[in-house]
C-alpha atoms as a PDB file:
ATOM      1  CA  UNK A   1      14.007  -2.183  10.306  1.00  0.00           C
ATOM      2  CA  UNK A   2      14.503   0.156   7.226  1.00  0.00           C
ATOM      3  CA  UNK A   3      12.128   1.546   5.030  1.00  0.00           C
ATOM      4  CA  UNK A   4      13.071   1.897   1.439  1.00  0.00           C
ATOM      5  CA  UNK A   5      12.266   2.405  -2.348  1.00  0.00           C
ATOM      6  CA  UNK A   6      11.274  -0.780  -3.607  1.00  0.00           C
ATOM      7  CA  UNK A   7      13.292  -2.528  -6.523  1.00  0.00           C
ATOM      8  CA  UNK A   8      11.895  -5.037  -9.223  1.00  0.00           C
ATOM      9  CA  UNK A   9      13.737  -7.640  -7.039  1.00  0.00           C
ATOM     10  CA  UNK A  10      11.437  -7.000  -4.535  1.00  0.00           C
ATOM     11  CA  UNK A  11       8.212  -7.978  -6.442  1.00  0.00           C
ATOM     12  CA  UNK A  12       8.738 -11.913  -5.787  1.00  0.00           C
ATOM     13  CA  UNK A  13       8.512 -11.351  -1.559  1.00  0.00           C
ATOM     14  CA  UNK A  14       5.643  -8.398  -2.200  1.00  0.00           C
ATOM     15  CA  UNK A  15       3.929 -11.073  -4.323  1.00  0.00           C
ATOM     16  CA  UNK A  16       4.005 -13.676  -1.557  1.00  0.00           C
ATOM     17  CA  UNK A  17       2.977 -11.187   1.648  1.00  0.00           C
ATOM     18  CA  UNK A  18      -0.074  -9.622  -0.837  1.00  0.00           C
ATOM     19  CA  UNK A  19      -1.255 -13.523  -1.422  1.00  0.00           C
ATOM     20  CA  UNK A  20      -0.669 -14.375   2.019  1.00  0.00           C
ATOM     21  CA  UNK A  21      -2.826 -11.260   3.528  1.00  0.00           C
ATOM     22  CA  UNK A  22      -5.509 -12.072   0.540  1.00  0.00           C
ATOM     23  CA  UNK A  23      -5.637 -15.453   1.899  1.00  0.00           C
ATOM     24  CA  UNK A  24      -6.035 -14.689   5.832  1.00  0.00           C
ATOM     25  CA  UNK A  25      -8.022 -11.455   5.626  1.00  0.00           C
ATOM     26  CA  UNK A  26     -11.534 -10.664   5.643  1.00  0.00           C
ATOM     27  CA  UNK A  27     -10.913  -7.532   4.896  1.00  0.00           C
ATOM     28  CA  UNK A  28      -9.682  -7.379   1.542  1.00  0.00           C
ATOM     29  CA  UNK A  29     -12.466  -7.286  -1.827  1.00  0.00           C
ATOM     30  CA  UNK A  30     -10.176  -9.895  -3.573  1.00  0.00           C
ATOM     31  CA  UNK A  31     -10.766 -13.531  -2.533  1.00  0.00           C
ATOM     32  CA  UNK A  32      -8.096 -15.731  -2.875  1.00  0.00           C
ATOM     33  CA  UNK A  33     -10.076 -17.531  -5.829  1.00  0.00           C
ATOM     34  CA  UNK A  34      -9.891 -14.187  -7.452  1.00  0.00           C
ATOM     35  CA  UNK A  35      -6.143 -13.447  -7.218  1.00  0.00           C
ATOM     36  CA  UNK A  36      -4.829 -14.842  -9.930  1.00  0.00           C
ATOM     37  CA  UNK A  37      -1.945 -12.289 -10.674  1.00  0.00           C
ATOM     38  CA  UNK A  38       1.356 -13.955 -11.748  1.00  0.00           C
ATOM     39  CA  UNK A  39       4.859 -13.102 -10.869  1.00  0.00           C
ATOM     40  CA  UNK A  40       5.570 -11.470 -14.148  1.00  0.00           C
ATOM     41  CA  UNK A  41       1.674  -9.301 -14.078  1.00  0.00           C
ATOM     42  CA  UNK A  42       3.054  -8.340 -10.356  1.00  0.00           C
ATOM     43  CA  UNK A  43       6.507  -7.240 -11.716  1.00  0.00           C
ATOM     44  CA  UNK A  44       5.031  -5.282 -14.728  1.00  0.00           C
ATOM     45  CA  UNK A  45       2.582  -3.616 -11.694  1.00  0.00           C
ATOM     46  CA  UNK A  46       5.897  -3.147  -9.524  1.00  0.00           C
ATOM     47  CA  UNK A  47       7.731  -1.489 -12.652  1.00  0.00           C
ATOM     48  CA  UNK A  48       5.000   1.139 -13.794  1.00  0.00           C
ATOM     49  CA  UNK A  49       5.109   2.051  -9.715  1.00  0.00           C
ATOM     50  CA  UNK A  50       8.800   2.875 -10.004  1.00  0.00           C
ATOM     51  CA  UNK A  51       8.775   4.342 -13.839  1.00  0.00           C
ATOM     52  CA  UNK A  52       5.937   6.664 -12.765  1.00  0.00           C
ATOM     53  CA  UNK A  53       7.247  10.199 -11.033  1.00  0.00           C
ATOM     54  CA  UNK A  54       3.323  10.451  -9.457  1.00  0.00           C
ATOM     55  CA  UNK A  55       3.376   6.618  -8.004  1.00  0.00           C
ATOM     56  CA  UNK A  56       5.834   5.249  -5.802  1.00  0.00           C
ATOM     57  CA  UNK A  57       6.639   1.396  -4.650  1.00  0.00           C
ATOM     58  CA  UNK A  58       7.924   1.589  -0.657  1.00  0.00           C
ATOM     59  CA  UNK A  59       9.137  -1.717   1.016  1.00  0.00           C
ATOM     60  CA  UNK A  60      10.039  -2.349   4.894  1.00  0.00           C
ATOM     61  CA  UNK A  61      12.912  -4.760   5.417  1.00  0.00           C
ATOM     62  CA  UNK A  62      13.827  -6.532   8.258  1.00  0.00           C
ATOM     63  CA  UNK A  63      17.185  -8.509   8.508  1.00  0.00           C
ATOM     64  CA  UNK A  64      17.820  -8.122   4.835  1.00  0.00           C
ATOM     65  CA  UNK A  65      14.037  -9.613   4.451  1.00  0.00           C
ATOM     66  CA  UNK A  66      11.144  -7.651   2.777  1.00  0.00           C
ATOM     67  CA  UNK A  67       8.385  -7.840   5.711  1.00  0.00           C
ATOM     68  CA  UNK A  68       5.855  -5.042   4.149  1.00  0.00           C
ATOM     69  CA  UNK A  69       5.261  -2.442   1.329  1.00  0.00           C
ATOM     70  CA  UNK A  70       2.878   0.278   0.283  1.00  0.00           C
ATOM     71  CA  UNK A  71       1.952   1.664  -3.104  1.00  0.00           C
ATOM     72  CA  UNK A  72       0.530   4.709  -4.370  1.00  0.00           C
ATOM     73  CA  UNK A  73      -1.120   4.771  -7.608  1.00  0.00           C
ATOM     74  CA  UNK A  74      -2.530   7.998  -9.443  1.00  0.00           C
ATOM     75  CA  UNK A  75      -6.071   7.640  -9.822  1.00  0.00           C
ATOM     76  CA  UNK A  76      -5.896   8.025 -13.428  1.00  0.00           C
ATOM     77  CA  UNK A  77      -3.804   9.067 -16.768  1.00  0.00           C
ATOM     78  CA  UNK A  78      -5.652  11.898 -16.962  1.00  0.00           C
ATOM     79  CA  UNK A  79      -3.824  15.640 -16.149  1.00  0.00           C
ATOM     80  CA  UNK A  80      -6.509  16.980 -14.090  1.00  0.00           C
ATOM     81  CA  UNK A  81      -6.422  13.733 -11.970  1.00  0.00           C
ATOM     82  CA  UNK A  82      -2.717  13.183 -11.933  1.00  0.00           C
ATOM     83  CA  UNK A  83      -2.409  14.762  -8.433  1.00  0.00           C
ATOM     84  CA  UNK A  84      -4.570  12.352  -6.686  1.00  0.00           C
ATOM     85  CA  UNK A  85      -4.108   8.899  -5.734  1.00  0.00           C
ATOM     86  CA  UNK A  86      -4.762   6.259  -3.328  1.00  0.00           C
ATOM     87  CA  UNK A  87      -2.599   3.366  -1.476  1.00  0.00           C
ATOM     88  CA  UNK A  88      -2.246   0.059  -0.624  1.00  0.00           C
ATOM     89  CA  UNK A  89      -0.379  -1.204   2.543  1.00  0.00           C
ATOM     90  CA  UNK A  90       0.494  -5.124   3.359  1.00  0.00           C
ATOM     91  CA  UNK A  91       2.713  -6.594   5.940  1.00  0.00           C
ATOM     92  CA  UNK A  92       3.351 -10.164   6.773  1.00  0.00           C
ATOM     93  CA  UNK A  93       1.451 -10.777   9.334  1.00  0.00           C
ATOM     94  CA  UNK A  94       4.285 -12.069  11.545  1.00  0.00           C
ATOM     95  CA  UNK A  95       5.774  -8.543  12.060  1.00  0.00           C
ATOM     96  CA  UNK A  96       2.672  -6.664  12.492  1.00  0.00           C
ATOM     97  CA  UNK A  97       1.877  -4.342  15.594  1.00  0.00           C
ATOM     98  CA  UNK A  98       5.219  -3.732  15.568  1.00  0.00           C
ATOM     99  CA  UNK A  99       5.037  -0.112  13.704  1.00  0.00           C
ATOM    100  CA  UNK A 100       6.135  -1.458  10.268  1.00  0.00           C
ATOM    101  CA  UNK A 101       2.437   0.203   8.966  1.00  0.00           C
ATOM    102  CA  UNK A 102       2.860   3.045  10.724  1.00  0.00           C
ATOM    103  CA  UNK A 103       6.980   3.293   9.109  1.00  0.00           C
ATOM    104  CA  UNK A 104       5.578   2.704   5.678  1.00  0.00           C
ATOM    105  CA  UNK A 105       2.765   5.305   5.584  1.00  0.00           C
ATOM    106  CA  UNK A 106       4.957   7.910   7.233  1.00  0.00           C
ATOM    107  CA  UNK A 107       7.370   7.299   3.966  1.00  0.00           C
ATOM    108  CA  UNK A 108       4.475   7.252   2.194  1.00  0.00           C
ATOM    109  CA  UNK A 109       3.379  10.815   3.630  1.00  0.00           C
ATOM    110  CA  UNK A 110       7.084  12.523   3.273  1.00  0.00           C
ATOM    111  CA  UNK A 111       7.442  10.955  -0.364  1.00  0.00           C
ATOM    112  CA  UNK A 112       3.846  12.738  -0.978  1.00  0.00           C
ATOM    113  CA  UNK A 113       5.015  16.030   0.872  1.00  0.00           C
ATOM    114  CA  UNK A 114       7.785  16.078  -1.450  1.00  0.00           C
ATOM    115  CA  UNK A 115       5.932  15.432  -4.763  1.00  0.00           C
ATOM    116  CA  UNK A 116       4.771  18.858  -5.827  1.00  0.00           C
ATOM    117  CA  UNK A 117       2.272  16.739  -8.333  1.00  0.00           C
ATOM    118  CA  UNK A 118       0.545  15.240  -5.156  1.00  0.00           C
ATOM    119  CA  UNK A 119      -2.701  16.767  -3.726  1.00  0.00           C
ATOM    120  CA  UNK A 120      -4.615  14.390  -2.252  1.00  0.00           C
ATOM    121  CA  UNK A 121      -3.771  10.548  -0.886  1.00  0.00           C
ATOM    122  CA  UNK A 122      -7.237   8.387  -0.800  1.00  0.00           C
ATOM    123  CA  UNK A 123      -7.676   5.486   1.030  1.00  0.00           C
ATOM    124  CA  UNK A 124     -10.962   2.398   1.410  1.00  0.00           C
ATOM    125  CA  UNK A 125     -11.212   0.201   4.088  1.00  0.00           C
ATOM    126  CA  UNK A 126     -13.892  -1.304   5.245  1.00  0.00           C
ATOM    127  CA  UNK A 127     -15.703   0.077   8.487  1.00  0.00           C
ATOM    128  CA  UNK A 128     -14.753  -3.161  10.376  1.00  0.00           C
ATOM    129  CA  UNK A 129     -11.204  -3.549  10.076  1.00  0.00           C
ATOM    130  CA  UNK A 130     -10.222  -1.541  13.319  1.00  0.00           C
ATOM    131  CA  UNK A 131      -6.773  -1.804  13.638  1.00  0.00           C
ATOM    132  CA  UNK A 132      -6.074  -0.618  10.261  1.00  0.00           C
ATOM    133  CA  UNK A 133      -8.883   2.970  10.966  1.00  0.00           C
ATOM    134  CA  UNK A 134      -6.582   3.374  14.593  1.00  0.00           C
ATOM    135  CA  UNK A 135      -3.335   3.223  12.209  1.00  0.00           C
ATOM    136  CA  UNK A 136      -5.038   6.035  10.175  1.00  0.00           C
ATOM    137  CA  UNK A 137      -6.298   8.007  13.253  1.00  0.00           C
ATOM    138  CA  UNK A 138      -3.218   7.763  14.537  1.00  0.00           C
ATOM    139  CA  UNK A 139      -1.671   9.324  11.649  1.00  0.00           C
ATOM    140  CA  UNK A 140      -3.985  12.525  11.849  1.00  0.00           C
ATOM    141  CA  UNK A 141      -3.693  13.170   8.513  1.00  0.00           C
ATOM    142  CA  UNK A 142      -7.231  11.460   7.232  1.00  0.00           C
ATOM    143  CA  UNK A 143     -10.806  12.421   7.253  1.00  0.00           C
ATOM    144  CA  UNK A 144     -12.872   9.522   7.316  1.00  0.00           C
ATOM    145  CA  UNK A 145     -16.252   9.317   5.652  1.00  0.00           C
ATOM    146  CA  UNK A 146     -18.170   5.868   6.601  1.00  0.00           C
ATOM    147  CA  UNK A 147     -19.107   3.931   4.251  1.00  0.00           C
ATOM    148  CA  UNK A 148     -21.005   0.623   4.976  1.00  0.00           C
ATOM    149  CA  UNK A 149     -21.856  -0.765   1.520  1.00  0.00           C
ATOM    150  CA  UNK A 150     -18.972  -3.277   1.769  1.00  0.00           C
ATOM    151  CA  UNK A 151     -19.385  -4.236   5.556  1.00  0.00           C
END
């Protein structure tokens, strides 16, 4: 497995995995009958990740095959927010519990260490989805604050 800088090219198999884990997961706020995005709204998405120095685009390939990403986007425009973002992490579910989460949030974390703009990396998720809270206490690099409102 490699973990990499995503390209455009990439946005077609990121496209698929995010529908897929929309579909299966009951831990996502989008339903599936609320993802509507299109290849080209994904690509445009994909391309302002890339373009923007504060936001980065990070795939995990397997056998030539994109199997995962993770994104950070700034919370804002705004200069006294630029420093702080949050992320979103997705892997095909056939290669998870194999470390591909942990591989793409430890890019995630050295492409943050790097970025003198970057202060602070947020993250939701909701109280219930346990193997995604172990990834993140496994990390020790998170405080958690509970919060319930979305199950």
């Amino acid at each position: 497995m490699i973990v990499r800088l995503g390209q455009i090219e990439d946005a077609v198999t990121t496209l698929e995995i995010q529908k897929s884990v929309i579909a299966e997961s009951k831990y996502r706020l989008t339903s599936p009958e609320e993802n509507k995005k299109t290849l080209l709204e994904h690509q445009e998405w994909v391309q302002k990740r890339i373009e923007n120095k504060n936001e980065t685009y990070i795939v995990a390939e397997k056998d030539g095959k994109v199997i995962g990403w993770i994104a950070f986007e700034n919370a804002s425009n705004t200069k006294r927010t630029s420093h702080v973002g949050s992320f979103e992490l997705m892997v095909n579910k056939n290669y998870r519990g194999l470390g591909v989460g942990e591989m793409l949030l430890t890019a995630l974390l050295d492409w943050a260490e790097k970025n003198p703009s970057i202060e602070k990396i947020c993250l939701s998720v909701f109280s219930t989805n346990q193997k995604a809270i172990s990834l993140y206490k496994k990390m020790e690099c998170f405080s958690f604050r509970l919060d319930t409102s979305f199950g």
